[in-house]
N, C-alpha and C. Protein backbone atom coordinates (compact mmCIF):
# COMPACT_ATOMS: atom_id res chain seq x y z
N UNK A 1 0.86 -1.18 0.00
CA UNK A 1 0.00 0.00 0.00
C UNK A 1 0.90 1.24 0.00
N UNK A 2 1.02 1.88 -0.87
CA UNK A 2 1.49 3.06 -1.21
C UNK A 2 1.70 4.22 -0.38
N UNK A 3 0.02 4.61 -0.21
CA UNK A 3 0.23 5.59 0.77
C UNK A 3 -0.66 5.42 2.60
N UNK A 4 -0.90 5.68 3.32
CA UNK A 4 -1.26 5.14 4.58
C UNK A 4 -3.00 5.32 4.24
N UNK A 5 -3.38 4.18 4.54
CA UNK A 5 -5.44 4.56 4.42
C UNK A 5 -5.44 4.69 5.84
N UNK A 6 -6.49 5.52 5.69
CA UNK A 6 -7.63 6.27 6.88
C UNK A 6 -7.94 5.54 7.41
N UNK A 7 -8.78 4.29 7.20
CA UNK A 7 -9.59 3.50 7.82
C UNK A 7 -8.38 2.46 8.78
N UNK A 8 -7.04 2.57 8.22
CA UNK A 8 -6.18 1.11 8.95
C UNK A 8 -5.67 2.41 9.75
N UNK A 9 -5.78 3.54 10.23
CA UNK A 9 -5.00 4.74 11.29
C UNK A 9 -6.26 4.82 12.05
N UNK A 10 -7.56 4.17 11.46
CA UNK A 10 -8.58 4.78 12.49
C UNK A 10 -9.08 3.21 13.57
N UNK A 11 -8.41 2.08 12.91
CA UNK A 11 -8.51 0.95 13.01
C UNK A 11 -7.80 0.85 13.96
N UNK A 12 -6.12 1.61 14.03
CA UNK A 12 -5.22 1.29 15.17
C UNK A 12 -5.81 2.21 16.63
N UNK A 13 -6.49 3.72 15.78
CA UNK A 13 -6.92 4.26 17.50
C UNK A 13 -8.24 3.49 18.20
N UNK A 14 -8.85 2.69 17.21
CA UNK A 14 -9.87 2.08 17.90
C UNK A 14 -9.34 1.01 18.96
N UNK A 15 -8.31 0.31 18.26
CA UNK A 15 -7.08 -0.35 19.23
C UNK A 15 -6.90 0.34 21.21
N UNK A 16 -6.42 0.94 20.51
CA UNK A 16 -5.78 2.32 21.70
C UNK A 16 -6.97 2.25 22.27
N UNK A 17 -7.94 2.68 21.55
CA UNK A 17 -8.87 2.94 22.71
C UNK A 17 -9.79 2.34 23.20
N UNK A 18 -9.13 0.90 23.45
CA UNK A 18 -9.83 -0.69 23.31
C UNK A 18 -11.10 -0.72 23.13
N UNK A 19 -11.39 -0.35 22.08
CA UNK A 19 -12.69 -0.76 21.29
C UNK A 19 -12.83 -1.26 19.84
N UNK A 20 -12.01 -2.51 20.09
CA UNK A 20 -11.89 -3.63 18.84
C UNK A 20 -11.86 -4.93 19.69
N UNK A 21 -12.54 -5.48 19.51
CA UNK A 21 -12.42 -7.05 19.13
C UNK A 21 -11.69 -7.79 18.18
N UNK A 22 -10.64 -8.77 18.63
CA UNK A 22 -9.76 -9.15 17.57
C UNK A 22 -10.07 -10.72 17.63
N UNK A 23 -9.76 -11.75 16.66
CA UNK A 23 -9.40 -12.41 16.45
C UNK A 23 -10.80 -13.57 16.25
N UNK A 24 -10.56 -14.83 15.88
CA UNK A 24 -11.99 -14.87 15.69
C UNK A 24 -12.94 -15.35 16.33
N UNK A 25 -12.34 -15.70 17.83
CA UNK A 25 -13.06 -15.82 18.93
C UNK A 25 -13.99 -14.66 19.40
N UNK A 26 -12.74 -13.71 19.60
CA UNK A 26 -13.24 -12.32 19.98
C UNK A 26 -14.53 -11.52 19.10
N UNK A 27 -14.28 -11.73 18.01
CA UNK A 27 -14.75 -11.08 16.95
C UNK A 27 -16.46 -11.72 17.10
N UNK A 28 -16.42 -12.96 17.13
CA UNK A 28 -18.11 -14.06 17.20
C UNK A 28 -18.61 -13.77 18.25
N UNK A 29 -18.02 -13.60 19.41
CA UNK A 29 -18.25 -13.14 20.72
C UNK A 29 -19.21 -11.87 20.52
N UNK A 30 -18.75 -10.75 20.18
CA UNK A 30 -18.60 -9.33 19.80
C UNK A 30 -19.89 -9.16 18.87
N UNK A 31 -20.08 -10.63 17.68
CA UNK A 31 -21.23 -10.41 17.31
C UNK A 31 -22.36 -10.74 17.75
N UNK A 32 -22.31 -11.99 18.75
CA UNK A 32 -23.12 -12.86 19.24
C UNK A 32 -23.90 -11.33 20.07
N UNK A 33 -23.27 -10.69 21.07
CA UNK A 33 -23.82 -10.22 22.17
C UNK A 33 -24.19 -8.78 21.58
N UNK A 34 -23.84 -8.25 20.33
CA UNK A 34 -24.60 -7.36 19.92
C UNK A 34 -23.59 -6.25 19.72
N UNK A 35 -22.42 -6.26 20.36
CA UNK A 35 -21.26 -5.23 20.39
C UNK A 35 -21.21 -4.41 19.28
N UNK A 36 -20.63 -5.75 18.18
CA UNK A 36 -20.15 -5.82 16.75
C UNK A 36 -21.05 -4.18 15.89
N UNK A 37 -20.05 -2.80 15.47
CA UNK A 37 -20.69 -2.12 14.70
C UNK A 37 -20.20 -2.43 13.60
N UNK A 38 -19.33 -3.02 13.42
CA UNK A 38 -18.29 -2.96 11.93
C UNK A 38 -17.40 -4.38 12.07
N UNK A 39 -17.80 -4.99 11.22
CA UNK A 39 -16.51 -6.30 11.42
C UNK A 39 -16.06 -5.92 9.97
N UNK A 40 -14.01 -6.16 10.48
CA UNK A 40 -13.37 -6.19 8.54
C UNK A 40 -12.55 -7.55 8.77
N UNK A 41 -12.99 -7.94 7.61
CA UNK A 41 -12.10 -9.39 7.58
C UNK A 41 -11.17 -9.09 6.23
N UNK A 42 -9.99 -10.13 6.76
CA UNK A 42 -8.98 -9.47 5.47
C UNK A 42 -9.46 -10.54 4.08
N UNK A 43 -8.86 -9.84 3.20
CA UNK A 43 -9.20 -10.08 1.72
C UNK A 43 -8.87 -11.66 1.70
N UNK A 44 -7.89 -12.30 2.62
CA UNK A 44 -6.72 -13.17 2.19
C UNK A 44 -7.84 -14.36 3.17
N UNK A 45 -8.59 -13.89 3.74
CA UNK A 45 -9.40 -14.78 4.68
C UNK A 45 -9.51 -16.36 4.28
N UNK A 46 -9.57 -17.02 4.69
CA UNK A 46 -9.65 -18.57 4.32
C UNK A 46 -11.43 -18.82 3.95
N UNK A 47 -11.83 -18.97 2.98
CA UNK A 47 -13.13 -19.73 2.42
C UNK A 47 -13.86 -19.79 3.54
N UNK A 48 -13.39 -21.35 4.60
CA UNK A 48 -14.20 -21.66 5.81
C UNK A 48 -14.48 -20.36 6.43
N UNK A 49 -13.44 -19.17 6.89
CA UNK A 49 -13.89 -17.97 7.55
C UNK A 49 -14.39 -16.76 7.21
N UNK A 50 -14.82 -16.85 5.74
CA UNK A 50 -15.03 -16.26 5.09
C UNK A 50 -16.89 -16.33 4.83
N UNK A 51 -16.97 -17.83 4.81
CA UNK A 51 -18.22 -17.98 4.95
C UNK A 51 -19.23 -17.73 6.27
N UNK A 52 -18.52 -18.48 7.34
CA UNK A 52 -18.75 -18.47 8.63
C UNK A 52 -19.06 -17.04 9.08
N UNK A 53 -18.09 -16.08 8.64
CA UNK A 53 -18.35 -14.52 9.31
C UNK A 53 -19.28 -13.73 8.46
N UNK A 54 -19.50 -14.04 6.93
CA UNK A 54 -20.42 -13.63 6.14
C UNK A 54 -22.14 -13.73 6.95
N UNK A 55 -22.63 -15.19 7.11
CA UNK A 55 -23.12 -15.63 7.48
C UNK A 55 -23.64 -14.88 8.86
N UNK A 56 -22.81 -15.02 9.97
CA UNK A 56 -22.86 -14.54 11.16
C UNK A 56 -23.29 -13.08 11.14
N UNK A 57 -22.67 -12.36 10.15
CA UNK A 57 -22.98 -10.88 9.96
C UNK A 57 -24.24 -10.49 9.84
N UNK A 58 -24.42 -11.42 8.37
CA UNK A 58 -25.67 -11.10 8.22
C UNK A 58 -27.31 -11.69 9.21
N UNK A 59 -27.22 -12.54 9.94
CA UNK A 59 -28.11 -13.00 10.84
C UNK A 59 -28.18 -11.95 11.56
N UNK A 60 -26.97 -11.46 12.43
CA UNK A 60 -27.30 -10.55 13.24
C UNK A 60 -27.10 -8.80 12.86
N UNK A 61 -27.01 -8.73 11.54
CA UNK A 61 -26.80 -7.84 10.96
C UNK A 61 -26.12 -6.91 11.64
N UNK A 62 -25.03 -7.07 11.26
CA UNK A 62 -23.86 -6.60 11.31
C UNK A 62 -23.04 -6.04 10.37
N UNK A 63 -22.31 -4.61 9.92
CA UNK A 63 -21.93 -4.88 8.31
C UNK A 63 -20.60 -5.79 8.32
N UNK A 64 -20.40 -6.00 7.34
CA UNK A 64 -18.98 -6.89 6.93
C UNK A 64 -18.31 -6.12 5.94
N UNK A 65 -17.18 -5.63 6.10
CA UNK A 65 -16.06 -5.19 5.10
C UNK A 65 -15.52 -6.22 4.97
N UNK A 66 -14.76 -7.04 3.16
CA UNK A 66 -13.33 -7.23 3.16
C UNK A 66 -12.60 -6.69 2.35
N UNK A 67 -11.60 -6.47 3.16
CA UNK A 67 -10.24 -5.14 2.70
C UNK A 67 -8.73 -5.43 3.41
N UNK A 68 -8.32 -5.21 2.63
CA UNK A 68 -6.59 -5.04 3.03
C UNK A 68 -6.27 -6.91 2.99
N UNK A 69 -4.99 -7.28 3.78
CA UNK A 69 -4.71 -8.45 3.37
C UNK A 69 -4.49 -8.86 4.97
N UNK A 70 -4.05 -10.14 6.13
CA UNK A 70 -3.99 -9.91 6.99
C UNK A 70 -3.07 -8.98 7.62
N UNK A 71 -1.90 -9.34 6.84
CA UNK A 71 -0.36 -8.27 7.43
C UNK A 71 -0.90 -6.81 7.90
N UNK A 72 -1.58 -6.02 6.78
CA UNK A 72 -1.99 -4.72 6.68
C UNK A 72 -2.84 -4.78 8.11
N UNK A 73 -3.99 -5.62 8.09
CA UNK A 73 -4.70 -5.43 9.25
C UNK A 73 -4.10 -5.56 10.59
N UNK A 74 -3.06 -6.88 10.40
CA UNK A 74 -2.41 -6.76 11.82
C UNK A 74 -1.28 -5.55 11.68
N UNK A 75 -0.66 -5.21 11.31
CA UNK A 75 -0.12 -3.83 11.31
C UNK A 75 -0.61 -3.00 12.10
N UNK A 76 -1.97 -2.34 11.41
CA UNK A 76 -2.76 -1.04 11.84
C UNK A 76 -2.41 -1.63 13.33
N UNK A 77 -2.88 -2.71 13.70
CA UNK A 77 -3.37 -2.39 15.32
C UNK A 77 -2.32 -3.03 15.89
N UNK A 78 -0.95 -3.23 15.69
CA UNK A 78 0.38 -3.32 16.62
C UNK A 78 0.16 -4.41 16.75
N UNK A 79 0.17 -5.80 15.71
CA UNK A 79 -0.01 -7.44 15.81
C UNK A 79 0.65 -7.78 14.72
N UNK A 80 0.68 -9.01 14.30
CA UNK A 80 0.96 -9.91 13.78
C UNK A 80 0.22 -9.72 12.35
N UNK A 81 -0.42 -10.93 11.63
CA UNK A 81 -1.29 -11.02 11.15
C UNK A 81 -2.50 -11.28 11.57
N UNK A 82 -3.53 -10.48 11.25
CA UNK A 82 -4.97 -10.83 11.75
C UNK A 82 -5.89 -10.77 10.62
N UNK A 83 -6.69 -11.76 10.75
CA UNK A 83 -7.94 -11.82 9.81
C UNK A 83 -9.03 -10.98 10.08
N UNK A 84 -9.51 -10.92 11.19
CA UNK A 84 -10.66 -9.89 11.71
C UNK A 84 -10.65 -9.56 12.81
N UNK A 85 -11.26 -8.38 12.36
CA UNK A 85 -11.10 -7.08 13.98
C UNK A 85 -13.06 -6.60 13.57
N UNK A 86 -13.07 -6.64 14.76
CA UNK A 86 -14.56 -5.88 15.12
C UNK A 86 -14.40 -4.91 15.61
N UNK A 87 -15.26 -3.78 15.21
CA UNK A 87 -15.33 -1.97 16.18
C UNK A 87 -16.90 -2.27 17.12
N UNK A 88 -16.03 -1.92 17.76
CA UNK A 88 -16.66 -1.54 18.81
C UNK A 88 -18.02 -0.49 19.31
N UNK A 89 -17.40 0.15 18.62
CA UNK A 89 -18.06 1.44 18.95
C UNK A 89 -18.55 2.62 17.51
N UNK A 90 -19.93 2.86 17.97
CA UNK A 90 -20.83 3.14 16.84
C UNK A 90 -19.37 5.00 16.13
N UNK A 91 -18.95 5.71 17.06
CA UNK A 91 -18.68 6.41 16.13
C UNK A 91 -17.20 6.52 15.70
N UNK A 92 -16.54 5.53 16.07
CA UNK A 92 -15.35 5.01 15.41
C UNK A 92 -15.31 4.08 13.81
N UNK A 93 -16.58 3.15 13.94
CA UNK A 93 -17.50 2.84 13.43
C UNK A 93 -17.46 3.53 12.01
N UNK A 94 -18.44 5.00 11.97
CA UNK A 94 -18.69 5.84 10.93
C UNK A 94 -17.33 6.40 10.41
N UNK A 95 -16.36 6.59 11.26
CA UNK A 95 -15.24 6.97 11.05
C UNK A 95 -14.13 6.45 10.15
N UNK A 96 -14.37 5.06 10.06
CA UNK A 96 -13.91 3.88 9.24
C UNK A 96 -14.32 3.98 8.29
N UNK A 97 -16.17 3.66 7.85
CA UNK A 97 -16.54 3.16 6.81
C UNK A 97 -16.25 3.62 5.59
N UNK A 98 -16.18 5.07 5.69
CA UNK A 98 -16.06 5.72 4.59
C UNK A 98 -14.56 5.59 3.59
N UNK A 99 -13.82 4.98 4.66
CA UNK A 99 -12.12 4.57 3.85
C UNK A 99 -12.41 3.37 3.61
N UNK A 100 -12.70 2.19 3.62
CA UNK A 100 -13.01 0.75 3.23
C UNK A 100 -13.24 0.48 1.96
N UNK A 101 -13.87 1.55 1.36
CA UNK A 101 -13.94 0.50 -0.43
C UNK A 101 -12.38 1.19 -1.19
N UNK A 102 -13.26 0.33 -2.56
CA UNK A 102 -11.76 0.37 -3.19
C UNK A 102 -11.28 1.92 -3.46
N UNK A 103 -12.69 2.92 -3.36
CA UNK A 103 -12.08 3.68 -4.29
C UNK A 103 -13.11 5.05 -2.69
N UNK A 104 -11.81 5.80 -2.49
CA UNK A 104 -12.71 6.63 -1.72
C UNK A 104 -13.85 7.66 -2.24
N UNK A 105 -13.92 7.75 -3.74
CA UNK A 105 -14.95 8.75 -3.99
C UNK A 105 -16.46 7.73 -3.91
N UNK A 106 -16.56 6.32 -3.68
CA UNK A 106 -17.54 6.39 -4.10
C UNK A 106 -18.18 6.09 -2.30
N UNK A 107 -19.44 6.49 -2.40
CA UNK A 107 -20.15 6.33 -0.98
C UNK A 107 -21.28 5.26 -1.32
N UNK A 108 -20.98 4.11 0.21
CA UNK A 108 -22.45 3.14 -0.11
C UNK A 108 -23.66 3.68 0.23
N UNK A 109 -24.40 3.61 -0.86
CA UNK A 109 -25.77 3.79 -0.56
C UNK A 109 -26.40 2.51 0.69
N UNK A 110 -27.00 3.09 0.87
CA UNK A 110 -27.80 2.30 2.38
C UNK A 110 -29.39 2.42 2.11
């Protein structure tokens, strides 16, 4: 990645300001109990977890981003590689979404 995205700098203060759920315990947890405002799973995700968190999202409607690769994601938030991180919190949340697609001019309609 070329230059630094918004959404993986807003991903690490959600870190900081422990309001992420990581990993994919954490993350099912996070959706199960209602936490979950934003789950991103990385691009590189494995099929099985790919389906599983699709799935899960949408039951409890939840949105689902996938973006970046794991490295990138574990980066942003001072780890390893990680497949998925959940936000926490509704306006860290809005703060993200808008850097997540491929292309920042375009906005999802809802």
């Amino acid at each position: 990645m070329s230059r630094p995205n918004k959404a993986l700098s807003a991903l690490g203060l959600a870190m900081r300001a422990g309001k992420l759920a990581i990993g994919e315990e954490g993350v099912l947890q996070a959706i199960r109990s209602g936490q979950a405002r934003l789950v991103v799973m990385a691009e590189d995700a494995s099929d099985n977890t790919r389906k599983k968190f699709s799935d899960k999202c949408r039951h409890y409607h939840v949105e689902l981003a996938e973006c970046f690769d794991r490295y990138e994601l574990g980066g942003a938030i001072g780890k390893e590689a990680r497949v998925l991180v959940a936000v926490l919190d509704e306006g860290l949340a809005r703060l993200i979404r808008p850097h997540l697609g491929k292309s920042a001019e375009v906005e999802p309609i809802e």
